[in-house]
N, C-alpha and C. Protein backbone atom coordinates (compact mmCIF):
# COMPACT_ATOMS: atom_id res chain seq x y z
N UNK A 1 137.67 -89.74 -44.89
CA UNK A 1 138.88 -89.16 -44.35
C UNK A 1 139.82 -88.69 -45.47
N UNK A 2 140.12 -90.00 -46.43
CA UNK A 2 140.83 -89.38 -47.86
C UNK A 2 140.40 -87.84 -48.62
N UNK A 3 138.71 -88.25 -48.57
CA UNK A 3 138.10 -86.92 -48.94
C UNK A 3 138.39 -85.45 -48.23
N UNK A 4 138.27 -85.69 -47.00
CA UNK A 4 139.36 -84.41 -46.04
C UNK A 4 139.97 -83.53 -46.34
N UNK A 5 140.96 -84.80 -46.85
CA UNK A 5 142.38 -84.50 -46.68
C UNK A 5 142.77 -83.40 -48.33
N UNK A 6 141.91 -83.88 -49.27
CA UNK A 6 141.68 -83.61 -50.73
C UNK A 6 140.87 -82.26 -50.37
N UNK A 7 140.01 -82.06 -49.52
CA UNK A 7 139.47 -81.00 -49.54
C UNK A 7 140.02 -80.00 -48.85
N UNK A 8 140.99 -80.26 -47.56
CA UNK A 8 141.44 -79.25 -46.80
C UNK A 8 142.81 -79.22 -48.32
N UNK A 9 143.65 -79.79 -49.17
CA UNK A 9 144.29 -79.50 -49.91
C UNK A 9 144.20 -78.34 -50.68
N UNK A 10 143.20 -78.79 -51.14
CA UNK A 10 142.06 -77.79 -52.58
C UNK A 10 141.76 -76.35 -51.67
N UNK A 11 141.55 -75.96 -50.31
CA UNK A 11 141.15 -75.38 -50.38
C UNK A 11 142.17 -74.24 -49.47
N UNK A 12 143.40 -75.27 -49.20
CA UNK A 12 144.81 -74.66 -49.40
C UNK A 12 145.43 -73.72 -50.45
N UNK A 13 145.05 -74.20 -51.45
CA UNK A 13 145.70 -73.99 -52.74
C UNK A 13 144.84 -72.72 -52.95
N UNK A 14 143.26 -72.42 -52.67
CA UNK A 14 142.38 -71.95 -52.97
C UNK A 14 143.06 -69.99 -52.27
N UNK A 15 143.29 -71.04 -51.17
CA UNK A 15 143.32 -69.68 -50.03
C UNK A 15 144.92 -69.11 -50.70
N UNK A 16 145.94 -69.78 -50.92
CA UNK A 16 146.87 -69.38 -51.81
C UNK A 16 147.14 -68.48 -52.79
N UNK A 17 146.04 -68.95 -53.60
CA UNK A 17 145.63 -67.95 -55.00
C UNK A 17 144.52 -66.92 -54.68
N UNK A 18 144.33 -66.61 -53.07
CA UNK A 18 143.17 -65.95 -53.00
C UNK A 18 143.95 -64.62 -52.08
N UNK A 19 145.12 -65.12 -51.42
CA UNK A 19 146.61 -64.47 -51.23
C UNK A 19 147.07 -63.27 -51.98
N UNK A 20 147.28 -63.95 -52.63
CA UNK A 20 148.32 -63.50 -54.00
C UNK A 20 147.38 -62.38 -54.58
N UNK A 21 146.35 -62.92 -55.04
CA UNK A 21 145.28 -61.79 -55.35
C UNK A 21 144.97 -60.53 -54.82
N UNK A 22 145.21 -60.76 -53.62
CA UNK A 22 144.76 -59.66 -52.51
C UNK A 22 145.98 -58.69 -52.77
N UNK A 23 147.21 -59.29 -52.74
CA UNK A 23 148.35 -58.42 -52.52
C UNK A 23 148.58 -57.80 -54.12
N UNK A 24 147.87 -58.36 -55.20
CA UNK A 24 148.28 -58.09 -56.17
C UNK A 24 146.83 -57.10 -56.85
N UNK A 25 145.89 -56.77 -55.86
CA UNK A 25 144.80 -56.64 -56.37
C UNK A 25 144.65 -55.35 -57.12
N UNK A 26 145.75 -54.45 -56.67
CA UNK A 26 145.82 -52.85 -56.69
C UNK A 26 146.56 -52.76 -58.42
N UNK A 27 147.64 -53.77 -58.47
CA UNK A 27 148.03 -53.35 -59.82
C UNK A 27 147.24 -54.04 -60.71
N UNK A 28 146.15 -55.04 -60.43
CA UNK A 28 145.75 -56.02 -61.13
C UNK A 28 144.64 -54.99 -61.91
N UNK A 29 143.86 -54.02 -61.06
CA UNK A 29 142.87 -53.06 -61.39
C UNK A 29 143.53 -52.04 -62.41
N UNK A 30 144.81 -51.49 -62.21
CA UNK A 30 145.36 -50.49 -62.84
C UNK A 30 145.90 -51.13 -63.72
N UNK A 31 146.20 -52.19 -64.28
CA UNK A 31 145.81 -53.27 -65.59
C UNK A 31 145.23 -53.27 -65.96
N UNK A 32 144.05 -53.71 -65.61
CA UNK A 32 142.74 -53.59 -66.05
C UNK A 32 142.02 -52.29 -66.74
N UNK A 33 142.31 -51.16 -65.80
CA UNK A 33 142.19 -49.76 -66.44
C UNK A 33 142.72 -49.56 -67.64
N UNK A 34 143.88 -49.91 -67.49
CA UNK A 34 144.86 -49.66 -68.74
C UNK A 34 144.56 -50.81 -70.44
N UNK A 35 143.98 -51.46 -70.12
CA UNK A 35 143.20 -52.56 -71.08
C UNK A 35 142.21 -52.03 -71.75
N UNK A 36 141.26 -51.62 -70.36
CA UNK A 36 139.94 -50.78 -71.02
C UNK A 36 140.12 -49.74 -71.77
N UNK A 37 141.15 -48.73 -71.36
CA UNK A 37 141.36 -47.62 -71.99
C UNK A 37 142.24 -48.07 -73.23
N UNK A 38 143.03 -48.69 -73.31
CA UNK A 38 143.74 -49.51 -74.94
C UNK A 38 142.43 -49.68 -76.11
N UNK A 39 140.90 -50.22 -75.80
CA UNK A 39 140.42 -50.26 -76.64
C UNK A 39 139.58 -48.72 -77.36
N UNK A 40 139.58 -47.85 -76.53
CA UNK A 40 139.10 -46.58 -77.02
C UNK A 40 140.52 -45.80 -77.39
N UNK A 41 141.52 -46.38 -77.21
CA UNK A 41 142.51 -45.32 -78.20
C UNK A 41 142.77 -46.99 -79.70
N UNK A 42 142.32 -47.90 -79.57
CA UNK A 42 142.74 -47.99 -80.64
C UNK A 42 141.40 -47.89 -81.66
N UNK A 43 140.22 -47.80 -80.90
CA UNK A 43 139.19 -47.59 -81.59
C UNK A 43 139.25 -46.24 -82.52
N UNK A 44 140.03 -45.00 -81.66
CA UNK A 44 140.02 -44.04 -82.27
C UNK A 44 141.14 -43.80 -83.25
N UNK A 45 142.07 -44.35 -83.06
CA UNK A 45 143.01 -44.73 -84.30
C UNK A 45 142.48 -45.27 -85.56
N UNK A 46 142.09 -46.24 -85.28
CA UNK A 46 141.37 -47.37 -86.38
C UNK A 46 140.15 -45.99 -87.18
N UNK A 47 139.46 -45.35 -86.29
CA UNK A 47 138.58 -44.31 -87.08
C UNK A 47 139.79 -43.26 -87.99
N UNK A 48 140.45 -43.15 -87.26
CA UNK A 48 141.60 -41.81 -87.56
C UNK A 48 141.78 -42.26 -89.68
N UNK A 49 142.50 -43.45 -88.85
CA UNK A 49 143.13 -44.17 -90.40
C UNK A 49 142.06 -44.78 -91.98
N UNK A 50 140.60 -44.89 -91.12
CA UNK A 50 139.98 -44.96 -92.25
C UNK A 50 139.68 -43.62 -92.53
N UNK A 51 139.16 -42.56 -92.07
CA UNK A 51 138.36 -41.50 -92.41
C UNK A 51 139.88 -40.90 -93.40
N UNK A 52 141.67 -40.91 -93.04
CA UNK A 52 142.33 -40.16 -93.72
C UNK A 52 142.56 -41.23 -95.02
N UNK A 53 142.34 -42.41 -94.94
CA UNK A 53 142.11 -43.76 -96.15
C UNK A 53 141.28 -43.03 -96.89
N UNK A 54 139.98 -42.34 -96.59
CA UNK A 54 138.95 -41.98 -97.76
C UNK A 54 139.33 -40.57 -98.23
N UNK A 55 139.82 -39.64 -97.40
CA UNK A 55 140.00 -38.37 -98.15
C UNK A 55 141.69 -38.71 -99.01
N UNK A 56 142.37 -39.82 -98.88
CA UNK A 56 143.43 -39.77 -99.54
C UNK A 56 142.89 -40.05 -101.01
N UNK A 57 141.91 -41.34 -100.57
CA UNK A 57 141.01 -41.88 -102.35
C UNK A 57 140.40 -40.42 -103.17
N UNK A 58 140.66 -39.34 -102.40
CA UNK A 58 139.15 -38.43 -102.88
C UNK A 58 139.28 -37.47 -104.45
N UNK A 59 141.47 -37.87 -104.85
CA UNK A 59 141.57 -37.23 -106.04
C UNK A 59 141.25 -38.03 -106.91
N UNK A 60 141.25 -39.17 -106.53
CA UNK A 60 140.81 -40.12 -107.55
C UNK A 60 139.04 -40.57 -107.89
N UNK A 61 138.58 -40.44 -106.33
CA UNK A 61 137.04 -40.33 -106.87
C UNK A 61 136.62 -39.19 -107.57
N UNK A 62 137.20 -37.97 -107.40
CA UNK A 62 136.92 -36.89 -108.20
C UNK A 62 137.61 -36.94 -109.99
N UNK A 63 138.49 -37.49 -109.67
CA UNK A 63 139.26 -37.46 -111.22
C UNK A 63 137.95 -38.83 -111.81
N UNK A 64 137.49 -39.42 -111.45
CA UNK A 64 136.11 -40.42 -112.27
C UNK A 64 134.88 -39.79 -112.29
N UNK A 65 134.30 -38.66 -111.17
CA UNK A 65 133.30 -37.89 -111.17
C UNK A 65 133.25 -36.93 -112.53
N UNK A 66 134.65 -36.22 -113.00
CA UNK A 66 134.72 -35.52 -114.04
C UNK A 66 135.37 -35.86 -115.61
N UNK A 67 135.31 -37.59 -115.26
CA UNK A 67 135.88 -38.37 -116.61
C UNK A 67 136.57 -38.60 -117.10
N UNK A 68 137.50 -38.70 -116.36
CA UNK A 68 138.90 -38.46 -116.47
C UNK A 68 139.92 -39.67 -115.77
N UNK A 69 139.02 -40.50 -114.49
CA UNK A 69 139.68 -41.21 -114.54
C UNK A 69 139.65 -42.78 -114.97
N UNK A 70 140.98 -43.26 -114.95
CA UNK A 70 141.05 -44.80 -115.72
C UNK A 70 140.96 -45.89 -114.54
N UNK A 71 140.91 -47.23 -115.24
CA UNK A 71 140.38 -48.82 -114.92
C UNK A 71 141.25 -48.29 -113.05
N UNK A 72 142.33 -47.88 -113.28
CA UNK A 72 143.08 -48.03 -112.00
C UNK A 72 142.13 -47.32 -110.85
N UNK A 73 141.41 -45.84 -111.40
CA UNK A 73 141.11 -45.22 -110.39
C UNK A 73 139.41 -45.70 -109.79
N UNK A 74 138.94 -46.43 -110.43
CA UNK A 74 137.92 -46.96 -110.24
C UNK A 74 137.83 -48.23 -109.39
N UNK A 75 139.22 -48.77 -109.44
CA UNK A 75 139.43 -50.16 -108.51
C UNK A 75 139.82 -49.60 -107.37
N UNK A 76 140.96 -48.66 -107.14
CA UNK A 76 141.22 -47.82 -105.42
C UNK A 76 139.91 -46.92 -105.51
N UNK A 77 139.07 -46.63 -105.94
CA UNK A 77 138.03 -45.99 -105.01
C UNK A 77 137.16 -47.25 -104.09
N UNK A 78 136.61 -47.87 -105.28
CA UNK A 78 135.83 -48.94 -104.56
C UNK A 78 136.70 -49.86 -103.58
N UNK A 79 137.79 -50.16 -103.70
CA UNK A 79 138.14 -50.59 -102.85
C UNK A 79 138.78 -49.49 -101.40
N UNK A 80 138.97 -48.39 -101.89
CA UNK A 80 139.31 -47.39 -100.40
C UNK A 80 137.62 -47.51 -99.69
N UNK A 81 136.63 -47.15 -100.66
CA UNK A 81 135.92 -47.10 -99.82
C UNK A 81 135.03 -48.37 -99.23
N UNK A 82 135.21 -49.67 -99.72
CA UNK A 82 135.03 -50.99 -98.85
C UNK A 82 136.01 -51.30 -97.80
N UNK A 83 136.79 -50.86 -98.12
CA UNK A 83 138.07 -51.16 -96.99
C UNK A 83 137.68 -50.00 -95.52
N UNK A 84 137.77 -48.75 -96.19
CA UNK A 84 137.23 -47.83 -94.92
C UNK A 84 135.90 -48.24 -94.24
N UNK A 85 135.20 -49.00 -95.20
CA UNK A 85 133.40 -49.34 -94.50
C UNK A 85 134.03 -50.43 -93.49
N UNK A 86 134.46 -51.14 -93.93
CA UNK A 86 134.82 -52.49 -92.60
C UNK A 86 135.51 -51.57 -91.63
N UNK A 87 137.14 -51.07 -91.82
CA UNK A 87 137.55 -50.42 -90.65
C UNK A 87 136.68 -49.38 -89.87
N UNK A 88 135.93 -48.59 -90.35
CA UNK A 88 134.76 -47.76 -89.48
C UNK A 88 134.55 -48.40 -89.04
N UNK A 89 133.24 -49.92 -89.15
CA UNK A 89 132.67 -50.71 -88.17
C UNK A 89 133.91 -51.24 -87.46
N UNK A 90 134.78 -51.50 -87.40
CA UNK A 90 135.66 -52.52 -86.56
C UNK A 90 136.12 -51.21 -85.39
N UNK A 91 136.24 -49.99 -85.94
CA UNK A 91 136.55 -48.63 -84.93
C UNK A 91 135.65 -48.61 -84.10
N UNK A 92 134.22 -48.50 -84.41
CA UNK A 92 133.25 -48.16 -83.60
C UNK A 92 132.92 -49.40 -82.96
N UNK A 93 133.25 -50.41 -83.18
CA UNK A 93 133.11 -51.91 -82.23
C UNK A 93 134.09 -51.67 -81.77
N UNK A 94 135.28 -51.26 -81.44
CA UNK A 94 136.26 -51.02 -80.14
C UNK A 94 135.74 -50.37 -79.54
N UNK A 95 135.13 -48.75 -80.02
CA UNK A 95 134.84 -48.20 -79.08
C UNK A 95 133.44 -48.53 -78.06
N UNK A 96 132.12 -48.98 -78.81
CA UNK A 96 131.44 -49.87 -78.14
C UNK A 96 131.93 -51.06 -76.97
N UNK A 97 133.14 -51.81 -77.40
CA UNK A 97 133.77 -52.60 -76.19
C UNK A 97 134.25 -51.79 -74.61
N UNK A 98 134.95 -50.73 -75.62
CA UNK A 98 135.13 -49.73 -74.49
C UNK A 98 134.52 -49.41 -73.47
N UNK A 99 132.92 -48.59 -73.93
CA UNK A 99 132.19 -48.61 -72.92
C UNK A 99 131.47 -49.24 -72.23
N UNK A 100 131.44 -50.53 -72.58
CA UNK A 100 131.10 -51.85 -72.14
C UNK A 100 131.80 -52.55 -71.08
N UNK A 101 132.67 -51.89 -71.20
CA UNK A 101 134.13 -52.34 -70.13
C UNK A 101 134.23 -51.43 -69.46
N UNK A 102 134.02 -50.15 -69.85
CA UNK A 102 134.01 -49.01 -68.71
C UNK A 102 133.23 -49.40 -67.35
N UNK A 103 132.04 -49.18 -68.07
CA UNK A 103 131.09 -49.50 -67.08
C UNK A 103 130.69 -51.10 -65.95
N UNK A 104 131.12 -51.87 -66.84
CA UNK A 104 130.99 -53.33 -66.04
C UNK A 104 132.47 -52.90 -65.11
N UNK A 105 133.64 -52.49 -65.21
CA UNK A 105 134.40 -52.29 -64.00
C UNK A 105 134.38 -50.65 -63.82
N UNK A 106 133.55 -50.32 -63.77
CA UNK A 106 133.65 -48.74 -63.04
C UNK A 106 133.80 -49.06 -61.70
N UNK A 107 133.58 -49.45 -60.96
CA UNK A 107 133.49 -49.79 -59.28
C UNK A 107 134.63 -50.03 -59.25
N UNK A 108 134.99 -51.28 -59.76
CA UNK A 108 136.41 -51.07 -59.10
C UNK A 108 137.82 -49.91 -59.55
N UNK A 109 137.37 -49.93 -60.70
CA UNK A 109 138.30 -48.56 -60.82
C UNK A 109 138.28 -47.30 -60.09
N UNK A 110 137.10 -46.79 -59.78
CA UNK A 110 136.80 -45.96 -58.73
C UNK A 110 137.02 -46.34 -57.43
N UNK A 111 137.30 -47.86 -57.12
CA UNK A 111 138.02 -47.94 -55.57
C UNK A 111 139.17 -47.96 -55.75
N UNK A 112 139.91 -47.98 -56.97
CA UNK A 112 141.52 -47.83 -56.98
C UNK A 112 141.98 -46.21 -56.52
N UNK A 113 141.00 -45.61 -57.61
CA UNK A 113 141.19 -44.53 -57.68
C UNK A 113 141.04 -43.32 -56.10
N UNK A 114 140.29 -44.22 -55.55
CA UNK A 114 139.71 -43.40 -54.06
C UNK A 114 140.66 -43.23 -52.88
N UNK A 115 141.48 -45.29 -53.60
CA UNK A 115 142.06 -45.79 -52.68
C UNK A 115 143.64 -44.96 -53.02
N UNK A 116 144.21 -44.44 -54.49
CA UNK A 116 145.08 -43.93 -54.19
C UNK A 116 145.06 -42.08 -54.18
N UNK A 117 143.56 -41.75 -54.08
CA UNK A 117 143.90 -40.24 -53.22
C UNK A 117 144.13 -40.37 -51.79
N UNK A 118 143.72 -41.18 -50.96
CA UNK A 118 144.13 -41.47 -49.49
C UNK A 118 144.88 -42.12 -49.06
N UNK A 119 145.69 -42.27 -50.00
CA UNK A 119 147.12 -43.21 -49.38
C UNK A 119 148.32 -41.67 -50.05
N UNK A 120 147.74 -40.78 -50.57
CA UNK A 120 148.93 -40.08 -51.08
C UNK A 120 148.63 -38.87 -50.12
């Protein structure tokens, strides 16, 4: 009977948070959209900023290509271009998350989306 009473509780609480959800389900998706799409614009940022990181290094890799440059320009190349090698991969792993996330909630984004051409 104690057990019941613990279970009709639990499953009070259940139906509660299962409430709330429902009524909240529409902005909860267009959150969600807005998450997924955050990682393909910062993926493409993160590319933006290394690729203009390496053509900024590029007077200085050229000023060592023609002998000219010193101890300084040899430490910002190698390091522009280790620094741009990690940020590339860390760009293209956002954008990989991206479509990873696209697709595992495409459904429901497409019922948001269905759901607000026929309500307008």
């Amino acid at each position: 009977m104690v057990n019941d009473l613990e279970d009709d509780k639990k499953l009070a609480d259940l139906k509660t948070i299962y409430d709330e959800l429902w009524l909240d389900a529409k902005t909860l998706i267009i959150d969600m959209k807005k998450s997924v799409n955050i990682y393909l614009y910062a993926g493409l940022v993160t590319l933006i900023v290394a690729f203009t990181s390496l053509i900024s290094s590029a007077p200085y890799f050229v000023a060592i290509i023609i002998g000219v440059g010193n101890v300084f320009a040899w430490i910002l190349v190698v390091f522009e271009i280790t620094l741009a090698t990690v940020v590339i991969a860390f760009g293209a792993r956002l954008i990989i998350w991206y479509r990873k996330l696209k697709k595992r909630y495409a459904k429901l984004i497409e019922m948001e989306i269905s759901g607000r051409k026929t309500n307008v």
